[in-house]
C-alpha atoms as a PDB file:
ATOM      1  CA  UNK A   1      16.850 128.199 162.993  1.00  0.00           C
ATOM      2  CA  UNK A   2      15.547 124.915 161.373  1.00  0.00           C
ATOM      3  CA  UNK A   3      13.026 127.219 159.287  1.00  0.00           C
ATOM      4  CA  UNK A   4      16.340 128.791 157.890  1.00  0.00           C
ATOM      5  CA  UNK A   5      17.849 125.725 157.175  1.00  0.00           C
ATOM      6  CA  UNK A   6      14.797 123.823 155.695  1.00  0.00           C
ATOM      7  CA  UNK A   7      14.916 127.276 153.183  1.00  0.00           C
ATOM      8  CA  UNK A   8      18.178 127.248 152.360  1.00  0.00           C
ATOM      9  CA  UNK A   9      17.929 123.675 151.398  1.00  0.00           C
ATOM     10  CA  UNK A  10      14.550 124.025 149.523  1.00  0.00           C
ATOM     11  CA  UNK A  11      16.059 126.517 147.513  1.00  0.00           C
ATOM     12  CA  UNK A  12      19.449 125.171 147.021  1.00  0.00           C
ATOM     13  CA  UNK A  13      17.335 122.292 145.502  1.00  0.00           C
ATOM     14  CA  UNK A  14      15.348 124.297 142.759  1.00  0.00           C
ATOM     15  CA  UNK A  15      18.971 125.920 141.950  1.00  0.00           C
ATOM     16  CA  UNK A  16      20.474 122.501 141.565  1.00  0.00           C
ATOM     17  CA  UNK A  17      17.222 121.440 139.453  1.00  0.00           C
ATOM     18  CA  UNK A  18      17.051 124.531 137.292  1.00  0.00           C
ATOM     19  CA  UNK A  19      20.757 124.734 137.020  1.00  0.00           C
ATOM     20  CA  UNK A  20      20.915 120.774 135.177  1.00  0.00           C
ATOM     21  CA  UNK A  21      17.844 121.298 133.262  1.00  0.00           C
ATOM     22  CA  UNK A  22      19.370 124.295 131.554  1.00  0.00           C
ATOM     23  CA  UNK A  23      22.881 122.730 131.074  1.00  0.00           C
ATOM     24  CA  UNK A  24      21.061 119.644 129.789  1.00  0.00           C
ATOM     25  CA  UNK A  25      18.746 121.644 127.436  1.00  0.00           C
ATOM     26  CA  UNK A  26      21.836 123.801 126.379  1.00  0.00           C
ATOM     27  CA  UNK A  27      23.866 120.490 125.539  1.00  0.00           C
ATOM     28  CA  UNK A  28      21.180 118.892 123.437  1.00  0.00           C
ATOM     29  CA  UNK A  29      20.958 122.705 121.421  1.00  0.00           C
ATOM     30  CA  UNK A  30      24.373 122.507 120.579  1.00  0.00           C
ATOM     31  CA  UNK A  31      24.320 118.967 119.653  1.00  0.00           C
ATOM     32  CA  UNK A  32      21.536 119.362 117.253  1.00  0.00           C
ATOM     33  CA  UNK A  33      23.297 122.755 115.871  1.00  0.00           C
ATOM     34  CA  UNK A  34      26.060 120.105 114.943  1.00  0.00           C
ATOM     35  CA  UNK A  35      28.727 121.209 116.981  1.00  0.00           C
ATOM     36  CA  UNK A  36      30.132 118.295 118.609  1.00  0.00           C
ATOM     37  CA  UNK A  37      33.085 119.696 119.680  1.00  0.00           C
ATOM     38  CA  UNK A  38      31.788 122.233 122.043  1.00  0.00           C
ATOM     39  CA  UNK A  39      29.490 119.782 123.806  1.00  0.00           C
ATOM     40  CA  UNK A  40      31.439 119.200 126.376  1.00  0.00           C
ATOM     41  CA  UNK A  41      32.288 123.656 127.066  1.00  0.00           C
ATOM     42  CA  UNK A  42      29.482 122.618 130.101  1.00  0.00           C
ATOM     43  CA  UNK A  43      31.806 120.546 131.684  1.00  0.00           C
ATOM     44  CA  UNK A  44      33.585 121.133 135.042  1.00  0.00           C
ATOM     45  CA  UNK A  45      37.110 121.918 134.411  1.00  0.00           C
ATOM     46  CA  UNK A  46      39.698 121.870 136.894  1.00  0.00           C
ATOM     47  CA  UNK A  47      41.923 124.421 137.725  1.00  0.00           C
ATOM     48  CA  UNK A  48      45.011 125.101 135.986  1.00  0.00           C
ATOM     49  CA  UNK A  49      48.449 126.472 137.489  1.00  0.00           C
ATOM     50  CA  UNK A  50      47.289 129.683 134.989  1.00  0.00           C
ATOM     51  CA  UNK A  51      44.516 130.447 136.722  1.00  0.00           C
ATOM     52  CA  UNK A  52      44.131 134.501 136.344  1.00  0.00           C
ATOM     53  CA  UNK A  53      42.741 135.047 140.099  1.00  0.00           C
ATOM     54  CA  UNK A  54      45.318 133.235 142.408  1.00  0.00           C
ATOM     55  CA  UNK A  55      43.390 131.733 145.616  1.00  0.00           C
ATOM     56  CA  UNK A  56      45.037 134.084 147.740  1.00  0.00           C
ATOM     57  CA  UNK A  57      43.599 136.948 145.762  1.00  0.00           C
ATOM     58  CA  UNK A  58      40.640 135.528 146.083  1.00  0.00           C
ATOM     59  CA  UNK A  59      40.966 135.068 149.897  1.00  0.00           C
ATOM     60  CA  UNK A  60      41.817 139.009 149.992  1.00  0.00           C
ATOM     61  CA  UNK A  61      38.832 139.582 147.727  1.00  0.00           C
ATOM     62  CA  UNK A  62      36.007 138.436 150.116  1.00  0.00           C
ATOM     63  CA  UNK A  63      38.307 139.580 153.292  1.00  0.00           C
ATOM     64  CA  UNK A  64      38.042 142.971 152.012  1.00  0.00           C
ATOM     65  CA  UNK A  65      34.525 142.518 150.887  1.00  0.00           C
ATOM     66  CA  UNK A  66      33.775 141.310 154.253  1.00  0.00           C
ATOM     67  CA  UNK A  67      35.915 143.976 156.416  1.00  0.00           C
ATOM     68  CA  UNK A  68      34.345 146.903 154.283  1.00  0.00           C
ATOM     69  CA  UNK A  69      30.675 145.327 154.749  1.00  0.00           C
ATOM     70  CA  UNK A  70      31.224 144.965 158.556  1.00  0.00           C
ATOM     71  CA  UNK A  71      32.566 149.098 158.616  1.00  0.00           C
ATOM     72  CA  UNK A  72      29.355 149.514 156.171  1.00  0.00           C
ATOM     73  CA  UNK A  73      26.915 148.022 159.197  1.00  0.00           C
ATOM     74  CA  UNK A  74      28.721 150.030 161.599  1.00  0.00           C
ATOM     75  CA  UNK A  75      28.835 153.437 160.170  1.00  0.00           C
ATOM     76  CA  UNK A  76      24.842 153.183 158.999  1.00  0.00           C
ATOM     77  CA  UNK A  77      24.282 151.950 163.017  1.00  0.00           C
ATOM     78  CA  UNK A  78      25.923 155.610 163.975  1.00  0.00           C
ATOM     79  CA  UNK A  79      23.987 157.403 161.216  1.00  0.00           C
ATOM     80  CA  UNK A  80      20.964 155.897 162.619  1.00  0.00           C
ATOM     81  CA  UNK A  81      21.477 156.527 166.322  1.00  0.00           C
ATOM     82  CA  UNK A  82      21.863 160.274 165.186  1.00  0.00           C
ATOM     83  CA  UNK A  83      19.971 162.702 166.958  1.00  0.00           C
ATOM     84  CA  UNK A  84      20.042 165.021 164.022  1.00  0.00           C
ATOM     85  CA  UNK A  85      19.045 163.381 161.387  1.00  0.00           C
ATOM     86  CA  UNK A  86      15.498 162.313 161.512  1.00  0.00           C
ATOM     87  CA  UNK A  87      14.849 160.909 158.564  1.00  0.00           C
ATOM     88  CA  UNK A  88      17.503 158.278 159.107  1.00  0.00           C
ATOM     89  CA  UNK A  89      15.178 156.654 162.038  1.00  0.00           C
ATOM     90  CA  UNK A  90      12.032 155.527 159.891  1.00  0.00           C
ATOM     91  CA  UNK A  91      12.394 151.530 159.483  1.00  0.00           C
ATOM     92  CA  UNK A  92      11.619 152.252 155.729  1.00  0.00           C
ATOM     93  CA  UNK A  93      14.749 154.852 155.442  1.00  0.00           C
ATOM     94  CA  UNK A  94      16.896 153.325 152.531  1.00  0.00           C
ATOM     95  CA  UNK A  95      20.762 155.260 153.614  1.00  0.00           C
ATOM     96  CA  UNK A  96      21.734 151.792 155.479  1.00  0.00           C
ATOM     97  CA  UNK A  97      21.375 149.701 152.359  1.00  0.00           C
ATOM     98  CA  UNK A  98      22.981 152.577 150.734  1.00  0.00           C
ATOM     99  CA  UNK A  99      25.537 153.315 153.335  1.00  0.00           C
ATOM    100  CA  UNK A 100      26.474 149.384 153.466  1.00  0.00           C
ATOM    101  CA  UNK A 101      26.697 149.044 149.347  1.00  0.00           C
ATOM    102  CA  UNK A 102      29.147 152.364 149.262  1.00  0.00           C
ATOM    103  CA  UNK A 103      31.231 150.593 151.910  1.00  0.00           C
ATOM    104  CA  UNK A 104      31.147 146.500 149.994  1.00  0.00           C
ATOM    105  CA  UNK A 105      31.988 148.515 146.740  1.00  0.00           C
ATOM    106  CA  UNK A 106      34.821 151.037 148.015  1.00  0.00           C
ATOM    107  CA  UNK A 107      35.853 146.834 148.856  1.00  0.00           C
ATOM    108  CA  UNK A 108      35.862 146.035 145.477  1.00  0.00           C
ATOM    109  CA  UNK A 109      37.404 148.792 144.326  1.00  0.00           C
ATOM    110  CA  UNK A 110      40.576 148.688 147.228  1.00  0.00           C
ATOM    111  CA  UNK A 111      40.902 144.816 145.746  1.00  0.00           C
ATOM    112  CA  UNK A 112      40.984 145.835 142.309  1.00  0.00           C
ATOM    113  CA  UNK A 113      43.677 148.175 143.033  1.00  0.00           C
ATOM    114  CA  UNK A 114      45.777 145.954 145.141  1.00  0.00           C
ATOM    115  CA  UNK A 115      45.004 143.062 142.372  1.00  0.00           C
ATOM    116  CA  UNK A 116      46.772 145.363 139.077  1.00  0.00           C
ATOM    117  CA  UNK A 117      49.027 146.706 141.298  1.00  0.00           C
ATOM    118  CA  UNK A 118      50.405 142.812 142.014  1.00  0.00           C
ATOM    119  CA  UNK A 119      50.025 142.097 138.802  1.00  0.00           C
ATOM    120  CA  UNK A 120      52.329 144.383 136.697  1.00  0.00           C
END
């Protein structure tokens, strides 16, 4: 468990470090390009009461995302405990990555609908 956590942390640091020095080099472009205005597009904006995504869209988002990923896991578990399909058993068989993906974008895709559907 600590090896996870010493990861996550070493790599949340490089994104962190990569993700100013790019902002900062992007800044100083635009700057030099003369366009003063738009320095500051880099900047953290709050949100506004017209934000497109509502948070409880975004809550149903990652719910569904979540819900479909878990039936994803599931379904390639029963494919894989399948007596008649041996090519499913091989640890380098690719249908539960496949299997899982299907299910997280069949997600998307429920959200999407819900999401237009709430909108008009």
């Amino acid at each position: 468990m600590q090896d996870a956590i010493v990861t996550a942390v070493v790599f949340y640091g490089i994104y962190y470090l990569l993700r100013t020095l790019t902002d900062y080099f992007l800044r100083r472009r635009i700057i030099k390009e003369g366009h003063f205005e738009k320095a500051g597009i880099l900047e953290v904006v709050p949100r506004t009461v017209d934000d497109p995504e509502p948070s409880r869209y975004k809550t149903l988002k990652w719910a569904l995302v979540t819900f479909m990923g878990g039936a994803g896991l599931i379904v390639a578990d029963v494919v894989q405990n399948l007596p008649g399909i041996p090519w499913a058993h091989s640890y380098n068989a690719l249908i539960p990555f496949g299997i899982v993906l299907v299910f997280v974008s069949v997600g998307f895709i429920i959200y999407f609908f819900i999401a237009n559907k709430r909108k008009i």
